[in-house]
PDB file of N, CA and C in Angstrom:
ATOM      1  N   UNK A   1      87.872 104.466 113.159  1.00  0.00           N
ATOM      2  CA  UNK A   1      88.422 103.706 112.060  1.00  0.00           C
ATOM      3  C   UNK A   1      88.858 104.642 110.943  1.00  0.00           C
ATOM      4  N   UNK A   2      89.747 104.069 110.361  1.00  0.00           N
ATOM      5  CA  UNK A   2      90.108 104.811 109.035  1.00  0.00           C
ATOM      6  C   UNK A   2      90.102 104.312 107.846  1.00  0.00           C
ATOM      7  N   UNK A   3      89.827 105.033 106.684  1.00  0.00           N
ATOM      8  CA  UNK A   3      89.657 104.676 105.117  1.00  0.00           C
ATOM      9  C   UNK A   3      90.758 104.359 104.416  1.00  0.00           C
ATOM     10  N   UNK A   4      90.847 103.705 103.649  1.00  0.00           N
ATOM     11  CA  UNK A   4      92.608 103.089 103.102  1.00  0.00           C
ATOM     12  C   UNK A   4      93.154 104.426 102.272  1.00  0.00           C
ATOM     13  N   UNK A   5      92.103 105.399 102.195  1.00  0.00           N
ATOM     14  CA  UNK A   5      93.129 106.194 101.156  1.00  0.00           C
ATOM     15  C   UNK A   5      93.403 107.662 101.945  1.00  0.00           C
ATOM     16  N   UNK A   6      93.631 107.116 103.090  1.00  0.00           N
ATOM     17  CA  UNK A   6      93.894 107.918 104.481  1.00  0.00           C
ATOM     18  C   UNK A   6      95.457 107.786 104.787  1.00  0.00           C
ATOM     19  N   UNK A   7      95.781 106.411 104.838  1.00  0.00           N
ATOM     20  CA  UNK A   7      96.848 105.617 104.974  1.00  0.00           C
ATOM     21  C   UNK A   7      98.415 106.347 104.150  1.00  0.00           C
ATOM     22  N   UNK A   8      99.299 106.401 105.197  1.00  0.00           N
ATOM     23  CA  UNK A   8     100.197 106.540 103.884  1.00  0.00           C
ATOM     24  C   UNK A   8     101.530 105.695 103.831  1.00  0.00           C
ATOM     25  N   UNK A   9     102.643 106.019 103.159  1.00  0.00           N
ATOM     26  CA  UNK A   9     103.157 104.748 102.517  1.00  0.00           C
ATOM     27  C   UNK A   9     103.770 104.079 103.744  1.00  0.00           C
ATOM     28  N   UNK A  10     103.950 102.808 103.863  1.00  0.00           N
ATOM     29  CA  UNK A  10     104.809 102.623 104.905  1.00  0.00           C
ATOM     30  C   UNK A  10     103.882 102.165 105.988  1.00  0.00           C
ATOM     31  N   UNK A  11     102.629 102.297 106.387  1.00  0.00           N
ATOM     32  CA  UNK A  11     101.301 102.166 106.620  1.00  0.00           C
ATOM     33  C   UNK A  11     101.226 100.389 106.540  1.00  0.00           C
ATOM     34  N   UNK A  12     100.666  99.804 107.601  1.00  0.00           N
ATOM     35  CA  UNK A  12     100.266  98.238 107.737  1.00  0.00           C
ATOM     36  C   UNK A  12      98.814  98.524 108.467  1.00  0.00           C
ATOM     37  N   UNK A  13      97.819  97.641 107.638  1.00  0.00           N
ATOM     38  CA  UNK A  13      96.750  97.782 108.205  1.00  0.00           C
ATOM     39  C   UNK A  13      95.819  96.613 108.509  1.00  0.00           C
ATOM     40  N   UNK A  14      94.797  96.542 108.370  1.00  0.00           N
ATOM     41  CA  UNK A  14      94.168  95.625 108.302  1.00  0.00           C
ATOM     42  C   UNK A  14      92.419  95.937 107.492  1.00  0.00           C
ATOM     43  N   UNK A  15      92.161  94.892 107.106  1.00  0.00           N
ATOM     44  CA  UNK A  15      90.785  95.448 106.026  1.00  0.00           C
ATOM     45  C   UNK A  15      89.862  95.096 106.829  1.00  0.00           C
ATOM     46  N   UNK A  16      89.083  96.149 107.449  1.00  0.00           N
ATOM     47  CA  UNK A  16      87.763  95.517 108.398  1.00  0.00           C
ATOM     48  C   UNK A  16      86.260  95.598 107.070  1.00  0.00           C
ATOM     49  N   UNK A  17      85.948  96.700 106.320  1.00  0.00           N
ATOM     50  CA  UNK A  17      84.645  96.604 105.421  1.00  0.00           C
ATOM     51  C   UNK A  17      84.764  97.299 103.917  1.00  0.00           C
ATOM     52  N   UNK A  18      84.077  96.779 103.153  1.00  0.00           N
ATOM     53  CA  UNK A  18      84.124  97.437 102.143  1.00  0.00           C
ATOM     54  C   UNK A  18      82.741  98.283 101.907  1.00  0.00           C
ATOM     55  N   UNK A  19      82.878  99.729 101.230  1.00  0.00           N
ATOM     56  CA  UNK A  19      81.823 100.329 101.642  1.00  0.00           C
ATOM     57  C   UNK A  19      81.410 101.126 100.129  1.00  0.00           C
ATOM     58  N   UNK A  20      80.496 100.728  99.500  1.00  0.00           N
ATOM     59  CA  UNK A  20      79.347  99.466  99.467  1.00  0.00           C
ATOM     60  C   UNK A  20      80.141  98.003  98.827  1.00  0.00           C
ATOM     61  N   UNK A  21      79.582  97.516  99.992  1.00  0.00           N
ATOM     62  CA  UNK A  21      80.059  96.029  99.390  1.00  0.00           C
ATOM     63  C   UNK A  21      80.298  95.296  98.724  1.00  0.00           C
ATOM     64  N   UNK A  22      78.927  95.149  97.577  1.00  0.00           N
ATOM     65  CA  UNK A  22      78.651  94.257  97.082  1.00  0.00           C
ATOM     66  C   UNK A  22      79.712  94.336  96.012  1.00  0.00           C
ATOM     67  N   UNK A  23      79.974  95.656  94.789  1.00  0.00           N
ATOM     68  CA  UNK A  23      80.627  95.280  93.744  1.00  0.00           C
ATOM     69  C   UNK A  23      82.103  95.697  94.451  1.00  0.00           C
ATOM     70  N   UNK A  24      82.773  96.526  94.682  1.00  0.00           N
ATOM     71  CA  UNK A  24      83.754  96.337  96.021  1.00  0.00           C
ATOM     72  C   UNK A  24      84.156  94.826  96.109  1.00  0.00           C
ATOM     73  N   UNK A  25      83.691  94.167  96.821  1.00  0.00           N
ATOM     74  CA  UNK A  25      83.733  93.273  97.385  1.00  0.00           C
ATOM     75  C   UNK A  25      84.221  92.175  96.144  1.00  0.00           C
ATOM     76  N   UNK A  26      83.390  91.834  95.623  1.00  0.00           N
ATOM     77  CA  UNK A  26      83.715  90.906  93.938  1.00  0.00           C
ATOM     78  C   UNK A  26      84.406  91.438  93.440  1.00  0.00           C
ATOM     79  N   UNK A  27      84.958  92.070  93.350  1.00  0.00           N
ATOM     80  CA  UNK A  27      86.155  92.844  92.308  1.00  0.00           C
ATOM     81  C   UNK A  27      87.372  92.508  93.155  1.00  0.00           C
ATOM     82  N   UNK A  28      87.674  92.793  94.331  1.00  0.00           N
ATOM     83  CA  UNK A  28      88.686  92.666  94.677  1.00  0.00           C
ATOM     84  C   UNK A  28      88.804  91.647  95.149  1.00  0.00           C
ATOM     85  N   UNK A  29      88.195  90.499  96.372  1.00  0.00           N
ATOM     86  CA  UNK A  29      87.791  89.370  96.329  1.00  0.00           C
ATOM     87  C   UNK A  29      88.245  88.412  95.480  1.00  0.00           C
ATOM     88  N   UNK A  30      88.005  88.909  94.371  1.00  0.00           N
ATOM     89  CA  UNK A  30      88.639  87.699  93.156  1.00  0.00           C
ATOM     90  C   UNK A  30      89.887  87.765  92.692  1.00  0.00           C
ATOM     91  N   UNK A  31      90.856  89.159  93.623  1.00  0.00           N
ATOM     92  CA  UNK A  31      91.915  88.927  93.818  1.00  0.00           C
ATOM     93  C   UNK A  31      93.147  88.813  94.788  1.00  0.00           C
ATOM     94  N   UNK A  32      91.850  88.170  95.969  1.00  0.00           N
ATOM     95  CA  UNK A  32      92.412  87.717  97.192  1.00  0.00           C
ATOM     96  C   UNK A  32      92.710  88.990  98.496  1.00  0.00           C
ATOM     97  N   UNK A  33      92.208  90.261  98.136  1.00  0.00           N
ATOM     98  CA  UNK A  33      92.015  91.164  98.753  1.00  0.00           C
ATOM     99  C   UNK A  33      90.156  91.004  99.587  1.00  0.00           C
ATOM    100  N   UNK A  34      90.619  90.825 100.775  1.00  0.00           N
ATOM    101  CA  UNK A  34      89.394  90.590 101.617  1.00  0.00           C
ATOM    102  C   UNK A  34      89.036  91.371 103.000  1.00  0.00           C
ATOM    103  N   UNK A  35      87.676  91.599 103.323  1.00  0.00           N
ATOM    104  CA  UNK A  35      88.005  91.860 104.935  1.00  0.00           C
ATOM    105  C   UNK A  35      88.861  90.304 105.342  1.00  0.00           C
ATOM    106  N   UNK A  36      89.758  91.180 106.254  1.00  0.00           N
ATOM    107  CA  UNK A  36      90.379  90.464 107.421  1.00  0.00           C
ATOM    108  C   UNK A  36      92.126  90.481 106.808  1.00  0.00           C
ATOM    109  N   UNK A  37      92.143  91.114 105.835  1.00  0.00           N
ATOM    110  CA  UNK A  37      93.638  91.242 104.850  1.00  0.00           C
ATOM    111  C   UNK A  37      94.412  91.567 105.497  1.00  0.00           C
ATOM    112  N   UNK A  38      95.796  91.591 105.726  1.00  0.00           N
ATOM    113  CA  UNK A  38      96.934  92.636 106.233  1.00  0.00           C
ATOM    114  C   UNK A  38      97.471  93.498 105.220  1.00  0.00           C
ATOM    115  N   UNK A  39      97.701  94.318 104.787  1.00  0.00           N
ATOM    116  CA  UNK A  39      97.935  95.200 104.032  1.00  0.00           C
ATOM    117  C   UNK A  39      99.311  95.979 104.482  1.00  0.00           C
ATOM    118  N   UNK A  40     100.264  96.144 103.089  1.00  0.00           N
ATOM    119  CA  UNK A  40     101.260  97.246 103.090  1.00  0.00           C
ATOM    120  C   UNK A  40     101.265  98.066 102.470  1.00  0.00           C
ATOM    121  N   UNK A  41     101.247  99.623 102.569  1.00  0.00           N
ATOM    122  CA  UNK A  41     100.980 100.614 101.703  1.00  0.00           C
ATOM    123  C   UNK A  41     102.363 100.664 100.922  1.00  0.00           C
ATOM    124  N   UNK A  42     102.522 100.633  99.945  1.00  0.00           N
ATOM    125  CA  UNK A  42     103.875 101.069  99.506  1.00  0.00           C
ATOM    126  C   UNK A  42     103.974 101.764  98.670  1.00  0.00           C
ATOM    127  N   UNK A  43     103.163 102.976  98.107  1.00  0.00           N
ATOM    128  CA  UNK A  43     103.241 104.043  97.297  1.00  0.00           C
ATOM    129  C   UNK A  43     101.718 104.938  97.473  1.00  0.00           C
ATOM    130  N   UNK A  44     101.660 106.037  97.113  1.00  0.00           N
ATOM    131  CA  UNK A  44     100.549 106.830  97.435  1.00  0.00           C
ATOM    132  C   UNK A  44     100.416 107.918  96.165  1.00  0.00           C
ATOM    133  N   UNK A  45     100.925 107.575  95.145  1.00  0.00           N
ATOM    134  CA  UNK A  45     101.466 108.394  94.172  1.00  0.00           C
ATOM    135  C   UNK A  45     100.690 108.292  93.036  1.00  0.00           C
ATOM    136  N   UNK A  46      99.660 108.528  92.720  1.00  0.00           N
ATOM    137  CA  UNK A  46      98.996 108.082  91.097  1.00  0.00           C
ATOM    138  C   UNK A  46      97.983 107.069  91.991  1.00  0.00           C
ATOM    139  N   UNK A  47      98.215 106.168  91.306  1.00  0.00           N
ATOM    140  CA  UNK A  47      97.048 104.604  92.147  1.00  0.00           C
ATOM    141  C   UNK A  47      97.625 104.889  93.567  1.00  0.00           C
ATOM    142  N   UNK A  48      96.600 104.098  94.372  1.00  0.00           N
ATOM    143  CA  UNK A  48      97.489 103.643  95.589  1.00  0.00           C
ATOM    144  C   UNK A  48      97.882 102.097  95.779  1.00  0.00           C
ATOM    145  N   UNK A  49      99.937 101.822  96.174  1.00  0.00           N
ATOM    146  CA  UNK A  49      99.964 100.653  95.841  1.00  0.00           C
ATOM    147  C   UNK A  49     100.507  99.895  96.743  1.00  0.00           C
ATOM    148  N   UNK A  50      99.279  98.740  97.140  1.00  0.00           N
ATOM    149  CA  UNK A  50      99.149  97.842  98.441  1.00  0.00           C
ATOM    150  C   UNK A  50     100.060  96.606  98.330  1.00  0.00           C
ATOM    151  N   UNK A  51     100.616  96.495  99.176  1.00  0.00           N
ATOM    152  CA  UNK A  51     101.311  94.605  99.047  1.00  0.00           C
ATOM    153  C   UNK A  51     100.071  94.130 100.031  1.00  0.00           C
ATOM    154  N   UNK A  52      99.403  92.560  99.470  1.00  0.00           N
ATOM    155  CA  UNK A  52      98.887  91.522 100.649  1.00  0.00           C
ATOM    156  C   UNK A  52      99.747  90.244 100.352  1.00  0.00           C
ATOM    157  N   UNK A  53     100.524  90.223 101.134  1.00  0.00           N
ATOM    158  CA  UNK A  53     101.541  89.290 100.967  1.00  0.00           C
ATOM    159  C   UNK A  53     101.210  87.923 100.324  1.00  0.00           C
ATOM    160  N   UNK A  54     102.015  87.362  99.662  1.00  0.00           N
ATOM    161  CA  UNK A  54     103.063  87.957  98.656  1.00  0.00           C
ATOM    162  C   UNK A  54     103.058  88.644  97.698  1.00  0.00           C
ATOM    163  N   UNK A  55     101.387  89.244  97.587  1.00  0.00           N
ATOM    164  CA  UNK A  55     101.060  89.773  96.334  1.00  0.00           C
ATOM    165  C   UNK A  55     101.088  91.489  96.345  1.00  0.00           C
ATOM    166  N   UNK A  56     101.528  92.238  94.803  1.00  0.00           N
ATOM    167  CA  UNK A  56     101.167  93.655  95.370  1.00  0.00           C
ATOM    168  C   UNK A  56     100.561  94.019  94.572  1.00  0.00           C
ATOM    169  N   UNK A  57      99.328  95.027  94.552  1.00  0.00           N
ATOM    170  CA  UNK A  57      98.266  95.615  93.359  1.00  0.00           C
ATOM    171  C   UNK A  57      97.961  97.111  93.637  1.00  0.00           C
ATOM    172  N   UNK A  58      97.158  97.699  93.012  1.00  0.00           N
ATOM    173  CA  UNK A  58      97.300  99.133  92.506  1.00  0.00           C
ATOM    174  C   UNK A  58      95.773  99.315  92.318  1.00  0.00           C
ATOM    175  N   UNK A  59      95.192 100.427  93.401  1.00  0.00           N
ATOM    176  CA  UNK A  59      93.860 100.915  93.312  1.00  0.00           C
ATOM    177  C   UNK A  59      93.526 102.321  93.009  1.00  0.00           C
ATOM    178  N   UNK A  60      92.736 102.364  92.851  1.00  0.00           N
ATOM    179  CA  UNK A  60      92.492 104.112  92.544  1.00  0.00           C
ATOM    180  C   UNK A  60      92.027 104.861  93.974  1.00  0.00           C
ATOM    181  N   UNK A  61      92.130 106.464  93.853  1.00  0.00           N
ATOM    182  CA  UNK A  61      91.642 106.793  95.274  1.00  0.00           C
ATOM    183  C   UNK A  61      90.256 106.638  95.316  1.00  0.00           C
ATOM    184  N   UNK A  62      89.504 106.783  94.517  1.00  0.00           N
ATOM    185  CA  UNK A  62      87.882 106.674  94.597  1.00  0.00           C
ATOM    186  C   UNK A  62      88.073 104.641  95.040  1.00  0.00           C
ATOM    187  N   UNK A  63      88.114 104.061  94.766  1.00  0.00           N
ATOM    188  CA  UNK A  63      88.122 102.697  95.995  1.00  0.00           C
ATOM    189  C   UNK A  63      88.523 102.737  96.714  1.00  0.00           C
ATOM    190  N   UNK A  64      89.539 103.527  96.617  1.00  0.00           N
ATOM    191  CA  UNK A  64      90.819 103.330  98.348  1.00  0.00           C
ATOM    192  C   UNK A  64      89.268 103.877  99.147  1.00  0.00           C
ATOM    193  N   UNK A  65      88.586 105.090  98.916  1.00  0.00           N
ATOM    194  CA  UNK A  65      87.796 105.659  99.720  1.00  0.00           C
ATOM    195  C   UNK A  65      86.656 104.971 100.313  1.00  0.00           C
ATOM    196  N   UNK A  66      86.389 103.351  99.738  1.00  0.00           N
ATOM    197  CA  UNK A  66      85.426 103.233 100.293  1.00  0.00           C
ATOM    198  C   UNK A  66      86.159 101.683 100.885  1.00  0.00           C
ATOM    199  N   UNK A  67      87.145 101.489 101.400  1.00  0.00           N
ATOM    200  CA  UNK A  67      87.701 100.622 102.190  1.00  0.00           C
ATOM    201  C   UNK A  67      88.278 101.185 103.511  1.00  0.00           C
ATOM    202  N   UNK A  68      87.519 100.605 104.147  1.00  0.00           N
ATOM    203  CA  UNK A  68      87.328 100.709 105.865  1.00  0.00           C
ATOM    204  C   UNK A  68      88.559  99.743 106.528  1.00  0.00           C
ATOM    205  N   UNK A  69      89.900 100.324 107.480  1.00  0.00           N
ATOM    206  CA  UNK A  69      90.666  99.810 107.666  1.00  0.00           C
ATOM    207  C   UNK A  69      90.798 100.609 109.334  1.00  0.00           C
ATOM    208  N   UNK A  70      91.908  99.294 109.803  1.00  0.00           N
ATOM    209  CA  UNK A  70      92.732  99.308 111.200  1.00  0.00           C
ATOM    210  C   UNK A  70      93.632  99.595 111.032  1.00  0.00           C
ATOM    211  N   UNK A  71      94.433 100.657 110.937  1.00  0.00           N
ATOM    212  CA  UNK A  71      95.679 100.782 111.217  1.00  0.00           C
ATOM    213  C   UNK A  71      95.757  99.845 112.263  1.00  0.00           C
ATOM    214  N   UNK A  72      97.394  99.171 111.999  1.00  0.00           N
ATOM    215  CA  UNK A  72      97.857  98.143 113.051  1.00  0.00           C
ATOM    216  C   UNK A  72      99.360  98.886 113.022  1.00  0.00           C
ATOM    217  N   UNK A  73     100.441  99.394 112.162  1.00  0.00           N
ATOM    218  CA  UNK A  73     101.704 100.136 112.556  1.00  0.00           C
ATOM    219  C   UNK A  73     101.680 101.272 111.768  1.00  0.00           C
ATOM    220  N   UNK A  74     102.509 102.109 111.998  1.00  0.00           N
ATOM    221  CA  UNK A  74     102.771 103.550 111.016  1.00  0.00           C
ATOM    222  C   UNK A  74     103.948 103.912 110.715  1.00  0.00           C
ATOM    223  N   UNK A  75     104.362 104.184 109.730  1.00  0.00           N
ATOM    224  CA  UNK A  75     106.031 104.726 109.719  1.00  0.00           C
ATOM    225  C   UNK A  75     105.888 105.910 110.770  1.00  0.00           C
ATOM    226  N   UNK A  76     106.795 106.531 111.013  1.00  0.00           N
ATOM    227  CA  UNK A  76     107.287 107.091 111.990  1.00  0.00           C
ATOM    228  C   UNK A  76     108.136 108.678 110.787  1.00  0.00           C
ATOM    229  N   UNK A  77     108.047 109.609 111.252  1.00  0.00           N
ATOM    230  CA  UNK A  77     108.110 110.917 110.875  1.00  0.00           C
ATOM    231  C   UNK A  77     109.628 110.564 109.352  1.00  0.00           C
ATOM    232  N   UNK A  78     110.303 109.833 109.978  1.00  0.00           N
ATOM    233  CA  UNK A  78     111.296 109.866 108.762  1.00  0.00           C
ATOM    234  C   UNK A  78     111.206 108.323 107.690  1.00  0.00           C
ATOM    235  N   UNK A  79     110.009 107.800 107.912  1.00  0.00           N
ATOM    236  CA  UNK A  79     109.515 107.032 106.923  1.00  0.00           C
ATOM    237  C   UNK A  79     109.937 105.576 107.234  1.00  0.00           C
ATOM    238  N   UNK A  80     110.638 105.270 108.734  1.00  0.00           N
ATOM    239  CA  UNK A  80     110.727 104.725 108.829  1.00  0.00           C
ATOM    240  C   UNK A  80     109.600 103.640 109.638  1.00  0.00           C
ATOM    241  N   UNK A  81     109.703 101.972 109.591  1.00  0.00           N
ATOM    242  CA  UNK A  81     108.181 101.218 110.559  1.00  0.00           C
ATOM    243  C   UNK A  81     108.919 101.908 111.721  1.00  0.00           C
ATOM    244  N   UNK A  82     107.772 101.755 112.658  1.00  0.00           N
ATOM    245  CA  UNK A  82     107.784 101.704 114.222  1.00  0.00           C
ATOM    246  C   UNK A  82     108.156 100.381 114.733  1.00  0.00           C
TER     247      UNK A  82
END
């Protein structure tokens, strides 16, 4: 498995755990970011910044680091999806 702040832009994933949970979890949770999310990376630059459709938000790398994810597609060498 891989950590969301592994991911880079262009990146679709999926949210399997948050690691440690509990405040993790309530913080983002209350803004519809959950295990079981689909996720789009769309910047890696400063914050890192996720679309969960239709919505898009902006995390820091110290959280990105403790979110446990599936890659499900990857851009491909010239940034384009697969």
């Amino acid at each position: 498995m891989t950590m969301l702040h592994q991911l880079q832009s262009g990146d679709i994933a999926r949210i399997v755990a948050f690691e440690p949970s509990s405040e993790i979890t309530k913080t983002l949770g209350s803004k519809g970011i959950m295990e079981g999310s689909i996720i789009r990376i769309i910047s890696r630059y400063g914050l890192i910044t996720l679309s969960v459709h239709p919505k898009i938000f902006s995390v820091s790398h110290g959280i990105a680091k403790n979110i446990r994810v599936i890659k499900i597609r990857e851009r491909n060498v010239k940034g384009e999806e697969l």
